[in-house]
C-alpha atoms as a PDB file:
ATOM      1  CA  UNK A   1      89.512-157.743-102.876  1.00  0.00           C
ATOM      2  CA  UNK A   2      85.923-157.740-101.557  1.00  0.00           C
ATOM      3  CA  UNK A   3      82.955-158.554-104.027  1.00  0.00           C
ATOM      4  CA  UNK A   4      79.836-156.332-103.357  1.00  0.00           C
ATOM      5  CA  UNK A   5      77.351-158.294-105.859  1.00  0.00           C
ATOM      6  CA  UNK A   6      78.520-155.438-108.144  1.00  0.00           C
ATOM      7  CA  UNK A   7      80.372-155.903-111.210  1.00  0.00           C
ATOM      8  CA  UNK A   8      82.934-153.638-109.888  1.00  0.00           C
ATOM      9  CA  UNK A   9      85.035-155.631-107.280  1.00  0.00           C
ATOM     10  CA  UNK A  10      86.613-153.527-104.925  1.00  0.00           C
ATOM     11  CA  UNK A  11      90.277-153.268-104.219  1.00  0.00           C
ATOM     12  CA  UNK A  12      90.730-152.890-100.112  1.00  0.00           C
ATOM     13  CA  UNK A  13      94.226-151.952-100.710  1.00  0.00           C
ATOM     14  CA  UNK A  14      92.875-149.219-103.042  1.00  0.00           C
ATOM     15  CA  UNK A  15      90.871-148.075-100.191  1.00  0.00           C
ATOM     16  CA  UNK A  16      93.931-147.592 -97.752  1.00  0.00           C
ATOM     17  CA  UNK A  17      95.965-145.745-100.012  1.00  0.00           C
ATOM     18  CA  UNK A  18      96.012-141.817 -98.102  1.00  0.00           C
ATOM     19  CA  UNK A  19      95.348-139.996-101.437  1.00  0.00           C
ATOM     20  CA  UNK A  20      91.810-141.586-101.478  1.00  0.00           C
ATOM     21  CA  UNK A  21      91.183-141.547 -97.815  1.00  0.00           C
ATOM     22  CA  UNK A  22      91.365-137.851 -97.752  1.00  0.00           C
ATOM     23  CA  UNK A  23      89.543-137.533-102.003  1.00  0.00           C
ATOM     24  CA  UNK A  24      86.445-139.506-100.052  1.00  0.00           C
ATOM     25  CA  UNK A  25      85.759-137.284 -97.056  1.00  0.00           C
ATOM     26  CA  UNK A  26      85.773-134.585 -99.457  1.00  0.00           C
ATOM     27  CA  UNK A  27      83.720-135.965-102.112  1.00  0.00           C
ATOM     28  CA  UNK A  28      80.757-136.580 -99.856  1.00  0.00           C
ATOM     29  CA  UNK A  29      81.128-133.527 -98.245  1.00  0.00           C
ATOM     30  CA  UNK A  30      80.708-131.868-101.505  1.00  0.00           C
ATOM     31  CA  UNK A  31      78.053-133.895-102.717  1.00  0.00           C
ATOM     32  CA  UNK A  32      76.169-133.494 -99.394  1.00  0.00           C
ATOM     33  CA  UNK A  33      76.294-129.986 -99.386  1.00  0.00           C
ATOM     34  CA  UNK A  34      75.877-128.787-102.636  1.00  0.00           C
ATOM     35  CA  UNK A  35      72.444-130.891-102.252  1.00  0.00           C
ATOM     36  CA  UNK A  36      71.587-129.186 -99.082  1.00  0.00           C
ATOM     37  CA  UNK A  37      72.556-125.283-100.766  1.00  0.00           C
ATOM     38  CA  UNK A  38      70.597-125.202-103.392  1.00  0.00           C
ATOM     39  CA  UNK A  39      67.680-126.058-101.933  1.00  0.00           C
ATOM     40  CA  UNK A  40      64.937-123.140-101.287  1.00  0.00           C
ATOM     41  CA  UNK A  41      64.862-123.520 -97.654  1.00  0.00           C
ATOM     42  CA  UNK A  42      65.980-126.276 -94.828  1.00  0.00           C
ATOM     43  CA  UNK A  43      63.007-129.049 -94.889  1.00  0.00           C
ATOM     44  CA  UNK A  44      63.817-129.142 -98.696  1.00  0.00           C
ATOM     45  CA  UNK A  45      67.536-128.806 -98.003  1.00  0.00           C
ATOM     46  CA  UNK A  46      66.758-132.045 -95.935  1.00  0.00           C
ATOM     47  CA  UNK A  47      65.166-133.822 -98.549  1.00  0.00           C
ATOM     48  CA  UNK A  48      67.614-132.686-101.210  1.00  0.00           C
ATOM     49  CA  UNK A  49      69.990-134.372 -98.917  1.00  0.00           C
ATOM     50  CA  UNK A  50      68.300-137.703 -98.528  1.00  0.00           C
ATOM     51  CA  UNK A  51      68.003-137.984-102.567  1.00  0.00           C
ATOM     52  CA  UNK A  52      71.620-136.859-102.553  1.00  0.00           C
ATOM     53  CA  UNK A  53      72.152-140.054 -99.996  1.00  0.00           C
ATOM     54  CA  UNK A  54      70.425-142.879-102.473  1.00  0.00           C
ATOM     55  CA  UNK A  55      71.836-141.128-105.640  1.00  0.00           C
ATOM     56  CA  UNK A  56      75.519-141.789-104.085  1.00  0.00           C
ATOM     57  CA  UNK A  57      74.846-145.064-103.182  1.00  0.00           C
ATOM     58  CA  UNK A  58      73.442-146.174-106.389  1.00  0.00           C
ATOM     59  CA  UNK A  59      76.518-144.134-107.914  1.00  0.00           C
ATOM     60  CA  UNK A  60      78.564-145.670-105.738  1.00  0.00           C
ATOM     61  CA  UNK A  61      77.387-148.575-104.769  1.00  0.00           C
ATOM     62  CA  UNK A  62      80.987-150.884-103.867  1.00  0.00           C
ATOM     63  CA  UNK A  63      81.604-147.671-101.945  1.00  0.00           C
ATOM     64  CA  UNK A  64      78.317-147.402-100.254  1.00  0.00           C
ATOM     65  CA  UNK A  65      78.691-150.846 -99.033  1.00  0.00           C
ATOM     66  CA  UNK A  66      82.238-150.383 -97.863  1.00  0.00           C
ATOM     67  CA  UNK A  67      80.908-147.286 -95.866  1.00  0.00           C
ATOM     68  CA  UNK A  68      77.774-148.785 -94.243  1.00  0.00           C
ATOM     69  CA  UNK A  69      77.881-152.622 -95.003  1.00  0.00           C
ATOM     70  CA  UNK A  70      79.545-155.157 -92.897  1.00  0.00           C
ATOM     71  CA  UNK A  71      82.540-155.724 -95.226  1.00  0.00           C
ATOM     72  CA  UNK A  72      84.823-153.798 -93.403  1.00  0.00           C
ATOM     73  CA  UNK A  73      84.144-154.207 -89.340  1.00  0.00           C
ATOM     74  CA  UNK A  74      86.201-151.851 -87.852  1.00  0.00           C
ATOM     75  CA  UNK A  75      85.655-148.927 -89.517  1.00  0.00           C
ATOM     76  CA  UNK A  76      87.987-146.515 -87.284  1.00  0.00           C
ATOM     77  CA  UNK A  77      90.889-148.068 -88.696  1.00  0.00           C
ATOM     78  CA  UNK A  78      90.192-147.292 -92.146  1.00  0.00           C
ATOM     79  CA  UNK A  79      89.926-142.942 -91.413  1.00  0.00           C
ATOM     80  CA  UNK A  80      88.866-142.144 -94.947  1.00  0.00           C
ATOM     81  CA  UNK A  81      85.859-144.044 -95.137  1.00  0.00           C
ATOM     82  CA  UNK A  82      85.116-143.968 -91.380  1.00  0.00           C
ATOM     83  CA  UNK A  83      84.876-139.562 -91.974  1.00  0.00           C
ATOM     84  CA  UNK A  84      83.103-139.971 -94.895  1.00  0.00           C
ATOM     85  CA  UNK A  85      80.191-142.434 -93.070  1.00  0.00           C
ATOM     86  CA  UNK A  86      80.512-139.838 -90.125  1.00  0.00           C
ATOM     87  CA  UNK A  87      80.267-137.148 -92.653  1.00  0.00           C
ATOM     88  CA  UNK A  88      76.899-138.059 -94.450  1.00  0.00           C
ATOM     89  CA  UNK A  89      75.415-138.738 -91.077  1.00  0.00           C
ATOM     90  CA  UNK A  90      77.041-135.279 -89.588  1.00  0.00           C
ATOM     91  CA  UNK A  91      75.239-133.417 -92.826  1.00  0.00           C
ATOM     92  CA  UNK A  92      71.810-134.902 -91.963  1.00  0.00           C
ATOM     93  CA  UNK A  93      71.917-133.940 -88.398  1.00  0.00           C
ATOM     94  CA  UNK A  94      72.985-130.499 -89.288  1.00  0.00           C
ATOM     95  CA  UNK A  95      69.908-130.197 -91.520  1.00  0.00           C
ATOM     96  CA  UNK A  96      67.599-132.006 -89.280  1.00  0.00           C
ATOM     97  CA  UNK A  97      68.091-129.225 -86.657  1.00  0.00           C
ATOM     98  CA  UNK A  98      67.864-126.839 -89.466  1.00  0.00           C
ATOM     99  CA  UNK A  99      64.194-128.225 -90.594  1.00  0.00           C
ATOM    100  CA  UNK A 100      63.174-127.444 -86.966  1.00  0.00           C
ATOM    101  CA  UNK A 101      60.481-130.204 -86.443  1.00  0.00           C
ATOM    102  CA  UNK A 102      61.305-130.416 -82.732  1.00  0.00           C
ATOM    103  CA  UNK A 103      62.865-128.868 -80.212  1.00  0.00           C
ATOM    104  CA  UNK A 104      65.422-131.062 -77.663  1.00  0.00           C
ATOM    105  CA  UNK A 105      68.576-133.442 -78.196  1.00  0.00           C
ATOM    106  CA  UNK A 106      66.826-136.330 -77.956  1.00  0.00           C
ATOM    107  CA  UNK A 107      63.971-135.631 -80.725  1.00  0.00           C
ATOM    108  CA  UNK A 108      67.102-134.246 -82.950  1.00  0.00           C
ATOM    109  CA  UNK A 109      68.738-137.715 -82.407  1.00  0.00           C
ATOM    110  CA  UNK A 110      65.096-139.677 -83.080  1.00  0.00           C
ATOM    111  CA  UNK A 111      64.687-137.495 -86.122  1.00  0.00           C
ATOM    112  CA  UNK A 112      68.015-137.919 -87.242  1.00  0.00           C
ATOM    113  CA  UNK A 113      67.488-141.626 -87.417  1.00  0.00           C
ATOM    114  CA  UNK A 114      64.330-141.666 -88.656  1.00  0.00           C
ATOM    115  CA  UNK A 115      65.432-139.751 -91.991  1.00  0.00           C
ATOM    116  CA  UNK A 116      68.482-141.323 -91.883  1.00  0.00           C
ATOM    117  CA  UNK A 117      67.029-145.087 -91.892  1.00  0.00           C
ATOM    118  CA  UNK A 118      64.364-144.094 -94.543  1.00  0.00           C
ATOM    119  CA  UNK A 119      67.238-142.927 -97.287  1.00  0.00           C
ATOM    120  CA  UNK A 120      70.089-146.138 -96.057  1.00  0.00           C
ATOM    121  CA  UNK A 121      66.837-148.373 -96.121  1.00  0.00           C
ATOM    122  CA  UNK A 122      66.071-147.312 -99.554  1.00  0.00           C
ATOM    123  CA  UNK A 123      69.233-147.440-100.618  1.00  0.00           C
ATOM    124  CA  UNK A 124      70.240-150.232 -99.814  1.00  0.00           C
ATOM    125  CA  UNK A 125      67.069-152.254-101.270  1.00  0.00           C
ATOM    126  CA  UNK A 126      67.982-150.647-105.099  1.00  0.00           C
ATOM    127  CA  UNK A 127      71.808-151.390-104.550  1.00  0.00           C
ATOM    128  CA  UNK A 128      70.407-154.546-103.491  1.00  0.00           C
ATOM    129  CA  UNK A 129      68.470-154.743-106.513  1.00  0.00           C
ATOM    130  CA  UNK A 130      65.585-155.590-104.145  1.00  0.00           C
ATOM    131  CA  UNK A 131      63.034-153.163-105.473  1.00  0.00           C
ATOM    132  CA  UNK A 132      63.852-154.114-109.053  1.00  0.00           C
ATOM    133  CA  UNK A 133      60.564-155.740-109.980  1.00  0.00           C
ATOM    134  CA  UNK A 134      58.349-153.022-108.035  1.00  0.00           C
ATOM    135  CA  UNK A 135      58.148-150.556-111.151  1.00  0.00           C
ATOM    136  CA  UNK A 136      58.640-147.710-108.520  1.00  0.00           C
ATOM    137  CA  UNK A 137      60.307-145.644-110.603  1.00  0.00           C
ATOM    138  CA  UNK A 138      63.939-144.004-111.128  1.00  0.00           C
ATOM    139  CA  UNK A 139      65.784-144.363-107.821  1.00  0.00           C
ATOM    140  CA  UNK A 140      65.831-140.220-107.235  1.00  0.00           C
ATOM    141  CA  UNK A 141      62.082-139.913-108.150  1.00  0.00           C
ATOM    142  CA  UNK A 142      61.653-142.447-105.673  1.00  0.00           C
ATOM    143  CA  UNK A 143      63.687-141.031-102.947  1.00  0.00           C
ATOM    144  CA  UNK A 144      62.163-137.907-103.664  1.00  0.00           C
ATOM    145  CA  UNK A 145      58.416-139.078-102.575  1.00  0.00           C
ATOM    146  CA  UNK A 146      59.547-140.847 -99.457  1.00  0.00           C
ATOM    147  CA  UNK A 147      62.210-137.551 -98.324  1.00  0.00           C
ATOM    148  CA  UNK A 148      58.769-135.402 -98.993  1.00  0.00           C
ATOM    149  CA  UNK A 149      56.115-137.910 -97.273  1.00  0.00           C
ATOM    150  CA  UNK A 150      58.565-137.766 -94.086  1.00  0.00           C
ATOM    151  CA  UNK A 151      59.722-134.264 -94.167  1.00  0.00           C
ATOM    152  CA  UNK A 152      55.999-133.457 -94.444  1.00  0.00           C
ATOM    153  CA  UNK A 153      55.115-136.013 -92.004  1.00  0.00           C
ATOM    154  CA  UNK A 154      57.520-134.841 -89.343  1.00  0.00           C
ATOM    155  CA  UNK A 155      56.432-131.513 -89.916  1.00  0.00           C
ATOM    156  CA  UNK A 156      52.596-132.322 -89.372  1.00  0.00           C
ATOM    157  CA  UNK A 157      53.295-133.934 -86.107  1.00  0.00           C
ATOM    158  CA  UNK A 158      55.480-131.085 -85.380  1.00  0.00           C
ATOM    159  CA  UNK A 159      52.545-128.841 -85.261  1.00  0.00           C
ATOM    160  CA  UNK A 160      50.512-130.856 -83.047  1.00  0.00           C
ATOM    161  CA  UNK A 161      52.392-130.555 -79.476  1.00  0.00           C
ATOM    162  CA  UNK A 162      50.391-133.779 -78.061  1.00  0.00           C
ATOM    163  CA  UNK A 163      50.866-135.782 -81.069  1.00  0.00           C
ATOM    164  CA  UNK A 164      54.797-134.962 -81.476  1.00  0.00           C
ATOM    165  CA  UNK A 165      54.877-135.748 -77.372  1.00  0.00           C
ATOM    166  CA  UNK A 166      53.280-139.247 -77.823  1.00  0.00           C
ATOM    167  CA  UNK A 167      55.120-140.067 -80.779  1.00  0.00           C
ATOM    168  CA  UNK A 168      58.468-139.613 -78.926  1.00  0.00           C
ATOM    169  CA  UNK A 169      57.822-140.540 -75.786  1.00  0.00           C
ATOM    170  CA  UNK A 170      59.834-143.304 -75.157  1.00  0.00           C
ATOM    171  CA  UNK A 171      59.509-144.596 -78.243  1.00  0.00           C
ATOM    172  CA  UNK A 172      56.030-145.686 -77.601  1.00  0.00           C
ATOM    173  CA  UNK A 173      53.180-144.418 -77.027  1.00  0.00           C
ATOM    174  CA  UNK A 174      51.651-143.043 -73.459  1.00  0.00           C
END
């Protein structure tokens, strides 16, 4: 048993049992992409997805935590929730690339992360209950201004070849 500051305590043992290592996979990939479809087109698929992200995890939170947080270190050797980490992260990638803000691996890998960190980041401050005082709103009306400030954000330095080159140079600028 592992306690996640949640008042649902969860069972490790119910986590290795094959019928919910393949449900989870499945369940995320579900959630992830019936997010991403319905959206009107892919920088709004994006964001659909990062709301989708802090939604689960505030769903979900003993999960979330068992996916991302240090509770279980070696992830490989648990395969359901290792695929369903790898899936979440696999779905933002895919839309990412989709959202076209950048051309080349490595700004698809530095975009990636960015939107990636910005959704886990929020997430894990409301599962946290860190951002309970802030009066910031429901935590999907919430995600939903930061997924738009970045998506738009990415795409305005997209536009601007010199700025997008400085930005990602090297992770610093020239």
């Amino acid at each position: 048993m592992i306690d996640t500051g949640h008042p649902q305590v969860v069972d490790l043992d119910d986590h290795r049992r094959p019928e919910n290592d393949r449900c989870r996979p499945a369940r995320c990939r579900f959630c992830f992409s019936a997010a991403a479809t319905a959206a009107p087109d892919p920088r709004a698929a994006l964001d659909a997805l990062g709301v989708a992200y802090v939604v689960f995890a505030c769903d979900e939170p003993s999960l979330f935590k068992l996916m991302f947080g240090p509770a279980i270190e070696q992830k490989p050797a648990h395969p359901g929730l290792n695929e369903a980490g790898c899936t979440c992260f696999d779905a933002l990638r895919q839309a990412v690339k989709a959202a076209r803000f950048f051309d080349g691996d490595r700004q698809l890998r530095d975009v990636s992360l960015a939107c990636w960190s910005l959704v886990h980041g929020l997430a894990s401050l409301i599962v946290d209950g860190r951002l309970a005082e802030e009066n910031v709103g429901t935590p999907e009306a919430m995600a939903t201004r930061l997924t738009q400030l970045l998506s738009d954000s990415l795409a305005a330095l997209g536009k601007t070849p010199t700025a997008g080159t400085l930005a990602l140079t090297n992770g610093r600028p020239r």
